[in-house]
Every structure is written in C-alpha cells, then in structure tokens.
C-alpha atoms as a PDB file:
ATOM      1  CA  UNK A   1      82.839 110.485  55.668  1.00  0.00           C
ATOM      2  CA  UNK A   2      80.557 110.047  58.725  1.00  0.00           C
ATOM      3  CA  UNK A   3      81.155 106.815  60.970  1.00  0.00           C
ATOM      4  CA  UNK A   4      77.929 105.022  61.899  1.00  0.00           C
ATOM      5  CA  UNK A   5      77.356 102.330  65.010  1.00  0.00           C
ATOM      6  CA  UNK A   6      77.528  98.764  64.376  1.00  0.00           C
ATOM      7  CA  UNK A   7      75.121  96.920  66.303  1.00  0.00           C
ATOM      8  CA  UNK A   8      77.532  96.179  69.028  1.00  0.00           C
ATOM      9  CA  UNK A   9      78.334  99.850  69.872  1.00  0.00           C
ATOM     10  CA  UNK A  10      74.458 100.385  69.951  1.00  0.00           C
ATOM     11  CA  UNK A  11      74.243  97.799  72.528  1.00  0.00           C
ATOM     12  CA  UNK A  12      77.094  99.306  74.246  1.00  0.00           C
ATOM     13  CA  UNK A  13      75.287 102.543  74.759  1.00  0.00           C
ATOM     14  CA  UNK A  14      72.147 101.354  75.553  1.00  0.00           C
ATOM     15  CA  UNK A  15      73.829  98.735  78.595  1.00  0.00           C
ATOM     16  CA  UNK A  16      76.879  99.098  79.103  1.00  0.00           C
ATOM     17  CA  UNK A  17      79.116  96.212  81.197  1.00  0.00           C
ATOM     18  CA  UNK A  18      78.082  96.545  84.434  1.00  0.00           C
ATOM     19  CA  UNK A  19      80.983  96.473  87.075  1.00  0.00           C
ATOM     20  CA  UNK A  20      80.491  98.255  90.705  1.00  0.00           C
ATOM     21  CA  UNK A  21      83.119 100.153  92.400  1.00  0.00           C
ATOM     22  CA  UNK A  22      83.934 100.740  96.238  1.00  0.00           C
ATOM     23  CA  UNK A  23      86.715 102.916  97.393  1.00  0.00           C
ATOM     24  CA  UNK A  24      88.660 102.160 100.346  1.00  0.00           C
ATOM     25  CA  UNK A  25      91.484 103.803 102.682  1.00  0.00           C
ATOM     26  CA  UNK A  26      95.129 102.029 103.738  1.00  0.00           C
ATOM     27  CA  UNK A  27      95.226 103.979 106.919  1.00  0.00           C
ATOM     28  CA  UNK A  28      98.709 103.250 109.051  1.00  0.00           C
ATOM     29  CA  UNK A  29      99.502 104.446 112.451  1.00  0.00           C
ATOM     30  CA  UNK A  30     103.276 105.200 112.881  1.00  0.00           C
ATOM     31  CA  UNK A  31     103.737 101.799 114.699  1.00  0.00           C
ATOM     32  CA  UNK A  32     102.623 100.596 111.110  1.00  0.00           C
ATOM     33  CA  UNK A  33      99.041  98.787 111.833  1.00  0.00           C
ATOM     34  CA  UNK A  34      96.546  99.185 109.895  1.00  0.00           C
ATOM     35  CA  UNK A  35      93.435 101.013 110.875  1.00  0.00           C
ATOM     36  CA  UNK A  36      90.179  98.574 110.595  1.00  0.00           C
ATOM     37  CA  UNK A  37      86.502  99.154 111.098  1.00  0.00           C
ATOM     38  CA  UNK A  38      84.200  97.389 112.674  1.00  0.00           C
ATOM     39  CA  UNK A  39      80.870  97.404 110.907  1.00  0.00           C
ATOM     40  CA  UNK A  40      77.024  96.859 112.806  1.00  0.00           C
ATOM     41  CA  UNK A  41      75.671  96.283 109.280  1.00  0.00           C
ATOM     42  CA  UNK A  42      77.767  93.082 108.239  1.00  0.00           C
ATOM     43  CA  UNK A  43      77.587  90.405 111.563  1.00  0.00           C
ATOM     44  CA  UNK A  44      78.888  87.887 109.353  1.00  0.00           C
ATOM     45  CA  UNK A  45      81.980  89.673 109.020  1.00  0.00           C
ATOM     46  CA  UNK A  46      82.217  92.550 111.010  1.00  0.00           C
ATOM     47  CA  UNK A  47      85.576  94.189 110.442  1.00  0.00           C
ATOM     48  CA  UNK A  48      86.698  96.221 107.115  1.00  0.00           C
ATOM     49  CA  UNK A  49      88.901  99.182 105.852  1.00  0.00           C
ATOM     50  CA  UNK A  50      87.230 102.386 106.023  1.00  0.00           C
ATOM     51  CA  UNK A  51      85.131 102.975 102.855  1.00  0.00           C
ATOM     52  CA  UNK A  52      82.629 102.096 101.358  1.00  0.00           C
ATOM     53  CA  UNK A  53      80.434 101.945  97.380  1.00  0.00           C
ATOM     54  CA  UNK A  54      81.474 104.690  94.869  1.00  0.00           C
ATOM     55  CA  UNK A  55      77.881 106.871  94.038  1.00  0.00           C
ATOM     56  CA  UNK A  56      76.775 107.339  90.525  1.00  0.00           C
ATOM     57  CA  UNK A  57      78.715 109.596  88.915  1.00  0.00           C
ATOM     58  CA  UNK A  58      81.231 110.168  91.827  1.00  0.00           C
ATOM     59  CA  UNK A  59      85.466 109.446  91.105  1.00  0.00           C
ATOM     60  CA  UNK A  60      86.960 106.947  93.398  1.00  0.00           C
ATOM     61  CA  UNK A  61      88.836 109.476  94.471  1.00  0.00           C
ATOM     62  CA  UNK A  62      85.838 111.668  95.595  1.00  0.00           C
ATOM     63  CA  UNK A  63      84.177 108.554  96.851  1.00  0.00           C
ATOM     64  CA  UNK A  64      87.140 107.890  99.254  1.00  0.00           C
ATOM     65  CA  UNK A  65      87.134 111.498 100.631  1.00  0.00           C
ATOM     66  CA  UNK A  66      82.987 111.655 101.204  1.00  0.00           C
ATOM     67  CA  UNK A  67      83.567 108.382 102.884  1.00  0.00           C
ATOM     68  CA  UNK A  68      86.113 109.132 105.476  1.00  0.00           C
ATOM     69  CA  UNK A  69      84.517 111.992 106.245  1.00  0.00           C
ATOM     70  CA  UNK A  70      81.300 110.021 106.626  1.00  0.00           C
ATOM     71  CA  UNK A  71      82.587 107.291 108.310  1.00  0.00           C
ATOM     72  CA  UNK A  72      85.365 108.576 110.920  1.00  0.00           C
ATOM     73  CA  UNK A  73      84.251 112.352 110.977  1.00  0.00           C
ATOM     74  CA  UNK A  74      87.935 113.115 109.565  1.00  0.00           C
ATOM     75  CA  UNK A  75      89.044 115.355 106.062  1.00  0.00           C
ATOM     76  CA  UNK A  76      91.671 112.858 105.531  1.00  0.00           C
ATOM     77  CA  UNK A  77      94.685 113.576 103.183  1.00  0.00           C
ATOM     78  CA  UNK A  78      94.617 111.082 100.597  1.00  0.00           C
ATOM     79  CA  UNK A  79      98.565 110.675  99.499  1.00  0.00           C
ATOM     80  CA  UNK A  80      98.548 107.733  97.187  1.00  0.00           C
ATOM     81  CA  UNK A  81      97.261 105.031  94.840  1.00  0.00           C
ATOM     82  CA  UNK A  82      98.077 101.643  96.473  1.00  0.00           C
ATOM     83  CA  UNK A  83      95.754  98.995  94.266  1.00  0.00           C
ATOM     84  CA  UNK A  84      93.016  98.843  92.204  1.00  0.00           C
ATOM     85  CA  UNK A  85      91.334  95.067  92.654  1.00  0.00           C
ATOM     86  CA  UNK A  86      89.147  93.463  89.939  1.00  0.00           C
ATOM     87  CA  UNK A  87      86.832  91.060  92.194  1.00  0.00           C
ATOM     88  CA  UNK A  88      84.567  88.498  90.368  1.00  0.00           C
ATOM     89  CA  UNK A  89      81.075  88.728  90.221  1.00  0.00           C
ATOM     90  CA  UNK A  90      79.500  86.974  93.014  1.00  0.00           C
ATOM     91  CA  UNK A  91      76.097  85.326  93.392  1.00  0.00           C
ATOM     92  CA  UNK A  92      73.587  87.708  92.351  1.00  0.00           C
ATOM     93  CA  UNK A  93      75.818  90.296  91.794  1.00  0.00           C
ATOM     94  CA  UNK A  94      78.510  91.755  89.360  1.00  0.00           C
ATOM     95  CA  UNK A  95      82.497  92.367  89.016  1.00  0.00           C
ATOM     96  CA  UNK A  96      83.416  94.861  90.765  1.00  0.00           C
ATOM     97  CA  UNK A  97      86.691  97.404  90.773  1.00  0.00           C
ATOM     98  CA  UNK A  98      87.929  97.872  94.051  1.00  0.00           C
ATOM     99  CA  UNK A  99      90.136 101.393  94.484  1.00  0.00           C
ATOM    100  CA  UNK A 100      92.669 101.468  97.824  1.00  0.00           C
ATOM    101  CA  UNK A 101      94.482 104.631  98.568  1.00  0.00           C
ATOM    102  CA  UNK A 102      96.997 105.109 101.298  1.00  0.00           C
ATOM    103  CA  UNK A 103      95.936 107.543 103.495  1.00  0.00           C
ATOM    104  CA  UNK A 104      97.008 110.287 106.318  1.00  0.00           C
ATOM    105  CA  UNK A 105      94.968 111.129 109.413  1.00  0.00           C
ATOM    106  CA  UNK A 106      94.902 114.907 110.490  1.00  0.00           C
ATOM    107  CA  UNK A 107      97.344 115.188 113.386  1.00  0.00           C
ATOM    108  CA  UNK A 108      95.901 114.624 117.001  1.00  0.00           C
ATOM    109  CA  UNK A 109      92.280 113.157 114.514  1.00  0.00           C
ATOM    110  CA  UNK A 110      89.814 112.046 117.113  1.00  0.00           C
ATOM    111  CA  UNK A 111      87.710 109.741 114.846  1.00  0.00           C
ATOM    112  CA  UNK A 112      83.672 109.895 115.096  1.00  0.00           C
ATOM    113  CA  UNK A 113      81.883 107.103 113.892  1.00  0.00           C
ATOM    114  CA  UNK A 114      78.231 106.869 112.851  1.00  0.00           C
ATOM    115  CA  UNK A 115      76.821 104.481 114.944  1.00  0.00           C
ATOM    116  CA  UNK A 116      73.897 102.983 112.768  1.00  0.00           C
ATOM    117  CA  UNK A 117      77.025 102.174 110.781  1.00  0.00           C
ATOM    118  CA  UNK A 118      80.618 101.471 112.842  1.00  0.00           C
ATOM    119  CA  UNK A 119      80.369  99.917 116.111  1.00  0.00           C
ATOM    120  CA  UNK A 120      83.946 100.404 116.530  1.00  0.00           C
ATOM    121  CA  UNK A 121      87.711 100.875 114.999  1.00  0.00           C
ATOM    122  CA  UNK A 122      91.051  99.289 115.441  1.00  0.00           C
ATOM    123  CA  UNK A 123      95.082  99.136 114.660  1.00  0.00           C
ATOM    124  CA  UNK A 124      96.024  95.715 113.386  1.00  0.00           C
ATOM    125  CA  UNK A 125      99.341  94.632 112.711  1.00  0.00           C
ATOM    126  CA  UNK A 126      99.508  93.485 108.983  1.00  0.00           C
ATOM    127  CA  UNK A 127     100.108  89.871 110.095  1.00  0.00           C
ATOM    128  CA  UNK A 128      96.807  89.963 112.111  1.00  0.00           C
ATOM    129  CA  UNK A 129      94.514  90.639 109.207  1.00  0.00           C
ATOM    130  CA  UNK A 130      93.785  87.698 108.019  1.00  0.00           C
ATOM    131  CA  UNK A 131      92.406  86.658 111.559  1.00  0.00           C
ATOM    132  CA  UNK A 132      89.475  89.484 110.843  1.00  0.00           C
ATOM    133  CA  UNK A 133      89.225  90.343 107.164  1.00  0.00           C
ATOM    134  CA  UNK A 134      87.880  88.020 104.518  1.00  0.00           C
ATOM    135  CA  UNK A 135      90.714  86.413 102.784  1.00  0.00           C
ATOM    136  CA  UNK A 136      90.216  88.150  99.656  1.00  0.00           C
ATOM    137  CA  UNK A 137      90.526  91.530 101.324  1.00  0.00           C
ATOM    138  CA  UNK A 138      93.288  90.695 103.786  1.00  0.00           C
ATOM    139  CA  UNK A 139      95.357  89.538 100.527  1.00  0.00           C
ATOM    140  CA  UNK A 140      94.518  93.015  98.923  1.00  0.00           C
ATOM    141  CA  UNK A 141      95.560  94.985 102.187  1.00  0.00           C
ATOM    142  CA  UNK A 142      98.749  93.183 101.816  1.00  0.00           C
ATOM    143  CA  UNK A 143      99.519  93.511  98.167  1.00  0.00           C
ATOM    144  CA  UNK A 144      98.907  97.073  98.670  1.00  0.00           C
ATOM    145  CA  UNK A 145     100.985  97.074 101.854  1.00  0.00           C
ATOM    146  CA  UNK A 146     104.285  95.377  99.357  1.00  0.00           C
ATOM    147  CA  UNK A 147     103.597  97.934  96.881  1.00  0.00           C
ATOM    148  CA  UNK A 148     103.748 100.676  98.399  1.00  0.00           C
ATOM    149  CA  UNK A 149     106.923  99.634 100.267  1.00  0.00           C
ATOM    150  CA  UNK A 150     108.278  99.443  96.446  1.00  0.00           C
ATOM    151  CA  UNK A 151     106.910 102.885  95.683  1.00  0.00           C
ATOM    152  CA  UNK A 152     103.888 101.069  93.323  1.00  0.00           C
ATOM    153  CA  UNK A 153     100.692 100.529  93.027  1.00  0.00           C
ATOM    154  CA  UNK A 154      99.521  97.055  92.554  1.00  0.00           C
ATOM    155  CA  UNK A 155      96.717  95.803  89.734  1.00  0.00           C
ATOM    156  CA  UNK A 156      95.162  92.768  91.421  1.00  0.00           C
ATOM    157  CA  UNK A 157      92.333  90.423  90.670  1.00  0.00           C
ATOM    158  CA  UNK A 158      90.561  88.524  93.778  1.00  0.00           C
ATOM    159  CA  UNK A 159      93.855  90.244  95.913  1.00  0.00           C
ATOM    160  CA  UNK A 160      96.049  88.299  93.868  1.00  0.00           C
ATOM    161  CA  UNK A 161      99.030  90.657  92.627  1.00  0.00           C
ATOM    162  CA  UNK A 162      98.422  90.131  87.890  1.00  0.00           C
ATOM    163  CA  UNK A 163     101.587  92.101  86.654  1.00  0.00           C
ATOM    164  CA  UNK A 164     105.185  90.801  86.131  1.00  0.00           C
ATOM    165  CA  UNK A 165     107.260  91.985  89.261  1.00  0.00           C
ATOM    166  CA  UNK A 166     103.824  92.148  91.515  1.00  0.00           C
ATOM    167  CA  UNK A 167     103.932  88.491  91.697  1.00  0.00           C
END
C-alpha cells in the first residue's frame, strides 16, 4: 500500500526550515592559544576564528577545509569535532548551526591571508577571548576548549553547553 504526503510533508518539501550554517576552526599553538583572525569586513567586531558560511550543498566538513585554505593559504588537517552551536535567529535573519573542529597547522605553515578579507591573525590565550570575541562566540571557543580536554564534543545553544555532564 502506497504512502501519500499529508499537507505538512508537502510544505516541508516545498520550504523547508531554514537554518544557515558556518564552519569554523579551533586552531592551538603548542603554548595552547588560540589562533584568531582579524577581519577588514566586520569593524564592529573585528576579530573571529578562521572560517567562515557553509555553500549550498557543501558538508561542514568540506566547508572548513575550502575555508582555511581560503583564508590562511594552509591544507589544514582537520583532527576533530569540538561543538556544534545552535544560535538563535537574529534580526532579519535565521537560526543558524554553527560547526567547530579542532584543527592542526602543517608544520613550519606560513599563513597567507587575503587581504580584501583578513587584515591580520593572532594567538590568544583562552582567558583573553572574551576581551575580542563576541560573548556568544568566546563562550563557544571555550565550551569547545572543556570538551575536548574531556575527549567530547559539546552540543551548545547561544555557547551555552545543553547536555547533562556539558553543564
């Protein structure tokens, strides 16, 4: 007996939800800062994690690779999942799923940046960032940072850690 779509499934295929996605790399130098990026394209808040919006049809995974190399000139070796990071719509905009991976540098990398896009790059120590990352995104940074001390990867929403044990 054939299965037929209720009007809900219909609408499901026709729009689905619509939640962005951005992939983003937890890059540590052996001193164990984290490497931050300063961006020409956001004044308002200049400094980030290496990254950036996943394409249509790209896996965060993929999205995280084409970025690095876009972004510090670098085939990076991505070793781990450290959080994914459900972040509210905003103004004008919707929920979005943010994917952080830790990540290794090539030994003796000499990082390139575009410079219509990065002005410039940095080690912070983890209790620097919230002095330049948005609050939000310093609180994911360190979630991720606690997790992967455990040997986990954290589910957040807004950079606050959601499952028992995370907390």
């Amino acid at each position: 007996m054939g299965r037929t779509d209720t009007g809900d499934e219909q609408q499901f295929r026709v729009r689905p939800p619509g939640v962005r996605g951005a992939a983003g790399a937890l890059i540590r130098s052996p001193a164990g800062e984290v490497l931050l990026v300063e961006r020409v394209y956001r004044p308002d808040q200049p400094w980030g994690l290496p990254g950036g919006i996943i394409e249509q049809d790209e896996s965060p995974l993929a999205a995280c690779r084409r970025e690095l190399a876009e972004e510090l000139g670098v085939q990076a070796v991505i070793e781990h999942l450290a959080a994914v990071d459900w972040v509210p719509p905003r103004a004008g905009g919707t929920a979005a799923l943010q994917w952080l991976f830790v990540v290794r540098l090539p030994e003796n990398a000499e990082l390139r940046l575009p410079p219509d896009e990065l002005s410039g790059w940095a080690w912070v120590a983890p209790d620097r960032l919230g002095e330049l990352l948005s609050a939000h995104v310093a609180r994911r940074v360190r979630a991720a940072l606690a997790a992967r001390e455990r040997g986990a990867t954290a589910y957040l929403e807004h950079g606050h850690p959601m499952v028992e044990g995370e907390c």
